[in-house]
Protein backbone atom coordinates (compact mmCIF):
# COMPACT_ATOMS: atom_id res chain seq x y z
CA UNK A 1 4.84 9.02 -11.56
CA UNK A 2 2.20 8.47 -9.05
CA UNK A 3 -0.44 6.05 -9.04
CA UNK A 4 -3.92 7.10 -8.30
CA UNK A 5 -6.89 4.19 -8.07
CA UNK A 6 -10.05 5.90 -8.93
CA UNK A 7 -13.46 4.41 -7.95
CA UNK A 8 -16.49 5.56 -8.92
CA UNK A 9 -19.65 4.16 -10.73
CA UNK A 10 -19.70 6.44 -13.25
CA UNK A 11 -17.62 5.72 -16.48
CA UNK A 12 -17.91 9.82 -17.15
CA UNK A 13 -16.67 10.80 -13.87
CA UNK A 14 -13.83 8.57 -14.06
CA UNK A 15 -12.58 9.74 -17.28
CA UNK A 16 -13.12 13.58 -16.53
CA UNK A 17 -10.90 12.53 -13.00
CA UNK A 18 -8.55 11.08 -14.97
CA UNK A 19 -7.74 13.63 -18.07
CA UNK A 20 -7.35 16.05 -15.07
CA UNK A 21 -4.93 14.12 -13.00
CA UNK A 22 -2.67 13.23 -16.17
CA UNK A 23 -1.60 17.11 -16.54
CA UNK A 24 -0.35 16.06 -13.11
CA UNK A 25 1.99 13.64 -14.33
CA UNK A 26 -0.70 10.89 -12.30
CA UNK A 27 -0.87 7.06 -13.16
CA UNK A 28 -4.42 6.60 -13.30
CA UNK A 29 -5.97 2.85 -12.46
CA UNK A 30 -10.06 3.30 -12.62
CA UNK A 31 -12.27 0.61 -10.91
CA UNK A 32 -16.23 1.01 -11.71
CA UNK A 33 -16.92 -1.40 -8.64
CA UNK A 34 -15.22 -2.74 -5.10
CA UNK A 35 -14.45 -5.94 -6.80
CA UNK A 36 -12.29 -4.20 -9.72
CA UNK A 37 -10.95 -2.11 -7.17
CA UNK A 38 -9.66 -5.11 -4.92
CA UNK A 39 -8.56 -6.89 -7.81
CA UNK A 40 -6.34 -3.51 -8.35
CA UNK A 41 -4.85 -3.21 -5.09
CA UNK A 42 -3.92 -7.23 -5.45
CA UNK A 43 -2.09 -6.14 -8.77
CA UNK A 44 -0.59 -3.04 -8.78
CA UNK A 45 1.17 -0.53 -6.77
CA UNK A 46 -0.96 2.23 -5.77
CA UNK A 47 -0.15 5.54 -4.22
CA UNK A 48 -3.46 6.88 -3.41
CA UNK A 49 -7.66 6.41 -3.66
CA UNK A 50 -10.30 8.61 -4.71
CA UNK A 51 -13.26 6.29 -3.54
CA UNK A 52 -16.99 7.30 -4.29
CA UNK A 53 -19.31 6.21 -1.65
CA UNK A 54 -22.64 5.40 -3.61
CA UNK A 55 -21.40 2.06 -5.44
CA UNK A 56 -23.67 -1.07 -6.60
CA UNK A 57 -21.69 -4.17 -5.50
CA UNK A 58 -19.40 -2.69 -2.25
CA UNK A 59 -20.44 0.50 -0.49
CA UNK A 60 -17.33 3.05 -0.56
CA UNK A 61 -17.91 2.94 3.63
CA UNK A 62 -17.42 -0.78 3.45
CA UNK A 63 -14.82 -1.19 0.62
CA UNK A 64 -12.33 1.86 2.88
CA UNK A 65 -13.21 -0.53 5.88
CA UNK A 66 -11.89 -3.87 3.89
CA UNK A 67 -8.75 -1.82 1.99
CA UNK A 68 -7.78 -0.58 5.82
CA UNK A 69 -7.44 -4.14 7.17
CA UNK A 70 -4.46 -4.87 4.19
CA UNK A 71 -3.23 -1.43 3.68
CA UNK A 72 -2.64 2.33 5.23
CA UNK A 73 -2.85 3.35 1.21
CA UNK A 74 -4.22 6.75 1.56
CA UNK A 75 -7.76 7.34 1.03
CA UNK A 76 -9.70 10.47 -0.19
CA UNK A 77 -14.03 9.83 -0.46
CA UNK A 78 -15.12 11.60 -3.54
CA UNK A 79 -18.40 11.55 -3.57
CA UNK A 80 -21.59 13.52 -3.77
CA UNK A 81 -23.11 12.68 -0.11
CA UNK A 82 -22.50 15.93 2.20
CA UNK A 83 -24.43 14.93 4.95
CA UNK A 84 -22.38 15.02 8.77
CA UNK A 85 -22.91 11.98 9.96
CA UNK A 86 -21.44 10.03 6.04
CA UNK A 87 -18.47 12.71 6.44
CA UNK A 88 -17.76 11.41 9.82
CA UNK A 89 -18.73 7.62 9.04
CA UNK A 90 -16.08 8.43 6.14
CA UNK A 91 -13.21 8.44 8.56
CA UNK A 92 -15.03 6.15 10.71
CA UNK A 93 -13.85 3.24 8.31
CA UNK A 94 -10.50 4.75 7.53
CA UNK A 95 -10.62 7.25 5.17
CA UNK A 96 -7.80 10.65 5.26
CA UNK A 97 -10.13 13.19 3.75
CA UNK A 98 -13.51 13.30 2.58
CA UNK A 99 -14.84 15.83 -0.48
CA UNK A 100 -17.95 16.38 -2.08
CA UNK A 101 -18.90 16.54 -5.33
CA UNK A 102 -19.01 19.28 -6.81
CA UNK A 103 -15.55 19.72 -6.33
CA UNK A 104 -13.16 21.99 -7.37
CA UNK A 105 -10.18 20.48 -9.63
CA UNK A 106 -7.20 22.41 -8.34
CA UNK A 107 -8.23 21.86 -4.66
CA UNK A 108 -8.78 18.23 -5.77
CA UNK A 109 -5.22 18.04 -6.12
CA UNK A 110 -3.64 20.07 -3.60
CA UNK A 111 -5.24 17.67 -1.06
CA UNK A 112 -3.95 14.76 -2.72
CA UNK A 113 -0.98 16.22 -2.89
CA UNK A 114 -0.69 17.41 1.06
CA UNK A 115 -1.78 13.55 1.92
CA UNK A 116 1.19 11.68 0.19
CA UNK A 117 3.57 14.27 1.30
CA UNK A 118 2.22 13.21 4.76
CA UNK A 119 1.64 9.69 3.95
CA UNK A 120 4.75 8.99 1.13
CA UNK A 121 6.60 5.69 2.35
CA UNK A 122 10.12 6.03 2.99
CA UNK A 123 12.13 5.36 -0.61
CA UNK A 124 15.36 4.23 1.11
CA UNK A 125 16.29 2.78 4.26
CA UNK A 126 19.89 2.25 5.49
CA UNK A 127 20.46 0.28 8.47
CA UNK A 128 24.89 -0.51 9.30
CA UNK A 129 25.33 -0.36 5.29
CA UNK A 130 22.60 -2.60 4.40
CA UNK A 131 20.71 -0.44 2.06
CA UNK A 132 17.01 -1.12 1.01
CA UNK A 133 15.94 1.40 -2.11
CA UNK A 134 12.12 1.56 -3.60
CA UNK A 135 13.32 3.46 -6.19
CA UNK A 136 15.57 1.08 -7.71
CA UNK A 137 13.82 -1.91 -6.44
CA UNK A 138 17.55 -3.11 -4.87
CA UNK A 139 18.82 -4.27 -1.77
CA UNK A 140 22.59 -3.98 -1.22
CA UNK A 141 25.29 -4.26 1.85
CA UNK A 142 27.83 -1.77 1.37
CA UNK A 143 27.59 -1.29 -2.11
CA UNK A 144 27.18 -5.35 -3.38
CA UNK A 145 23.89 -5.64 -4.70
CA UNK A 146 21.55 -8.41 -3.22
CA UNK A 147 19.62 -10.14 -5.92
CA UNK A 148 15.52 -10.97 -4.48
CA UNK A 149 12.36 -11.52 -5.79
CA UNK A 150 9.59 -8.81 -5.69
CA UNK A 151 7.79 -10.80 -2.77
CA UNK A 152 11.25 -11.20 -0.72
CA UNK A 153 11.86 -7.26 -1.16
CA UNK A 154 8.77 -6.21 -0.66
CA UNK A 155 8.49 -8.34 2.60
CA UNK A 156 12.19 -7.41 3.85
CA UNK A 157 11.18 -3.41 2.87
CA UNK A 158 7.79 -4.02 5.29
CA UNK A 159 9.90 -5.23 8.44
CA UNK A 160 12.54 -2.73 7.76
CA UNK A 161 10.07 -0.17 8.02
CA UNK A 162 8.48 -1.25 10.97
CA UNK A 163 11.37 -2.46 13.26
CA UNK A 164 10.54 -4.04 16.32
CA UNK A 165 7.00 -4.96 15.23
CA UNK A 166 6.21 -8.55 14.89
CA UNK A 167 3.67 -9.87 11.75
CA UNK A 168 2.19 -12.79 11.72
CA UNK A 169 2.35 -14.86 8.61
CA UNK A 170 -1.36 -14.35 7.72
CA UNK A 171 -0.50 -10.69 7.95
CA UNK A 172 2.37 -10.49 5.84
CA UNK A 173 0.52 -12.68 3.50
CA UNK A 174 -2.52 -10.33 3.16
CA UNK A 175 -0.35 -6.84 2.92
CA UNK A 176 2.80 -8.51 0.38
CA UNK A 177 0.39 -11.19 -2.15
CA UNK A 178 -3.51 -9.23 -0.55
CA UNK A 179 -6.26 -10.94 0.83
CA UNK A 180 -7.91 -13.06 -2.03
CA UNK A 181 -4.42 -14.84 -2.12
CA UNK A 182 -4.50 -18.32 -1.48
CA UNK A 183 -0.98 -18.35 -0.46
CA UNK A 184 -0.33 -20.15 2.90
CA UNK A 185 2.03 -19.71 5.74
CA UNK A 186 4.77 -22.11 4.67
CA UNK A 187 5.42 -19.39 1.92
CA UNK A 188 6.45 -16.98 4.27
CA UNK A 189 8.87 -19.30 5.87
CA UNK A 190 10.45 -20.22 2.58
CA UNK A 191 10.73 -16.35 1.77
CA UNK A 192 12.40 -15.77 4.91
CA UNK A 193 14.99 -18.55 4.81
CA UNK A 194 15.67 -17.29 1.54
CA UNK A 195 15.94 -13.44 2.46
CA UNK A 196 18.36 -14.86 5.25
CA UNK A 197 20.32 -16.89 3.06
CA UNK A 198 20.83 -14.08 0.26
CA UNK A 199 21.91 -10.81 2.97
CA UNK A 200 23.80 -13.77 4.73
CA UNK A 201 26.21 -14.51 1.90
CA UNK A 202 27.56 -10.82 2.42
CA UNK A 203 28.53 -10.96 5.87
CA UNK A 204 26.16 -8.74 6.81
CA UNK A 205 24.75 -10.31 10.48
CA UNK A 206 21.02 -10.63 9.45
CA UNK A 207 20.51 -13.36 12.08
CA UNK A 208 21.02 -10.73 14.73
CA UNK A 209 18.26 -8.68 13.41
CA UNK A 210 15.40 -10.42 11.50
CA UNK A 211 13.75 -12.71 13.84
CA UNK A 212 11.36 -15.38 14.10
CA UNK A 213 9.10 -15.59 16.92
CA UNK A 214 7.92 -19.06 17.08
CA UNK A 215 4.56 -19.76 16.45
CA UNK A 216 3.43 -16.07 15.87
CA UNK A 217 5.74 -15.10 12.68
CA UNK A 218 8.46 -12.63 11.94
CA UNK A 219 10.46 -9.30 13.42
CA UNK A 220 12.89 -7.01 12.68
CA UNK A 221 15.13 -5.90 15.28
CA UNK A 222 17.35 -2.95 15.47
């Protein structure tokens, strides 16, 4: 199912979002605030956000702006301000699409549903029979499961998906454990060696492709 982070100030509107989305076969998670919001996106796996604007503790416009230095999570501003200049500071700080309340349900959904076909993360990535699958949470080399952690296959799914890009340890730190962590950059190294050690063991050549560059943090090379 997919996961949908609703944010909104209202207690009614979030409810009346959520018994909609359900019929949709939609994982709701509802925040009333940024801070319950963040706290989500530190916890869970989310798919997509329905952010309202008009919140007490973080302003939608400045909660997108924080989410968007962690995350590409697709965002959609639900909210009830319709003048030009907050639709264009909505994508300003990041967001994908902007509606206003009123809104109609069904085009509610066709929107979200246009966005994650755009935005969907790839489930399963092969690379010379190393195989990385979301779905199943596994990582094998032709066919011979690797066992990892959550953080070491979320981490080896990120540089899979972006080969060729290097991350620095604070960045892998704030997109794999989020921002409020107070993990440091030791952990990283200790997740790598470990990643390396586990895909090493079945003879697949992971020392030719994931890559440290010293003093900056970590690659994956094709």
């Amino acid at each position: 199912m997919k996961r949908v982070l609703i944010v909104d100030d209202e207690q009614r509107m979030l409810d009346l979002i959520e018994v909609y989305l359900q019929t949709y076969e939609y994982t709701c998670f509802k925040a009333l605030n940024g801070s319950e919001a963040l706290n989500y996106l530190d916890e869970e796996s989310i798919d997509i956000i329905l952010l309202d604007v008009m919140m007490p503790d973080i302003s939608g416009f400045d909660l997108s702006q924080r989410i968007r230095t962690i995350s590409d999570i697709p965002i959609i501003m639900l909210t009830a301000r319709d003048e030009q200049e907050d639709i264009l500071k909505g994508f300003d700080v990041g967001a994908d699409d902007y509606i206003t309340k009123p809104f109609n349900d069904l085009e509610l959904v066709a929107r979200m549903e246009a966005l994650l076909k755009r935005t969907q993360p790839q489930n399963v990535l092969k690379m010379n029979g190393l195989v990385w699958n979301h779905e199943t949470y596994e990582l094998s080399y032709k066919g011979e499961i690797i066992k990892l952690t959550r953080k070491e296959f979320e981490m080896i799914g990120l540089l899979l998906k972006h080969p060729n890009q290097v991350f620095e340890r604070e960045r892998l730190i704030d997109l794999i454990w989020g921002f409020n962590s107070d993990v440091e950059g030791r952990t990283i190294d200790s997740h790598v060696r470990n990643i390396r050690d586990k895909i090493r063991q079945t003879d697949f050549p992971v020392d030719q492709h994931l890559k440290t560059v010293w003093g900056v943090g970590y690659k994956w090379e094709r």
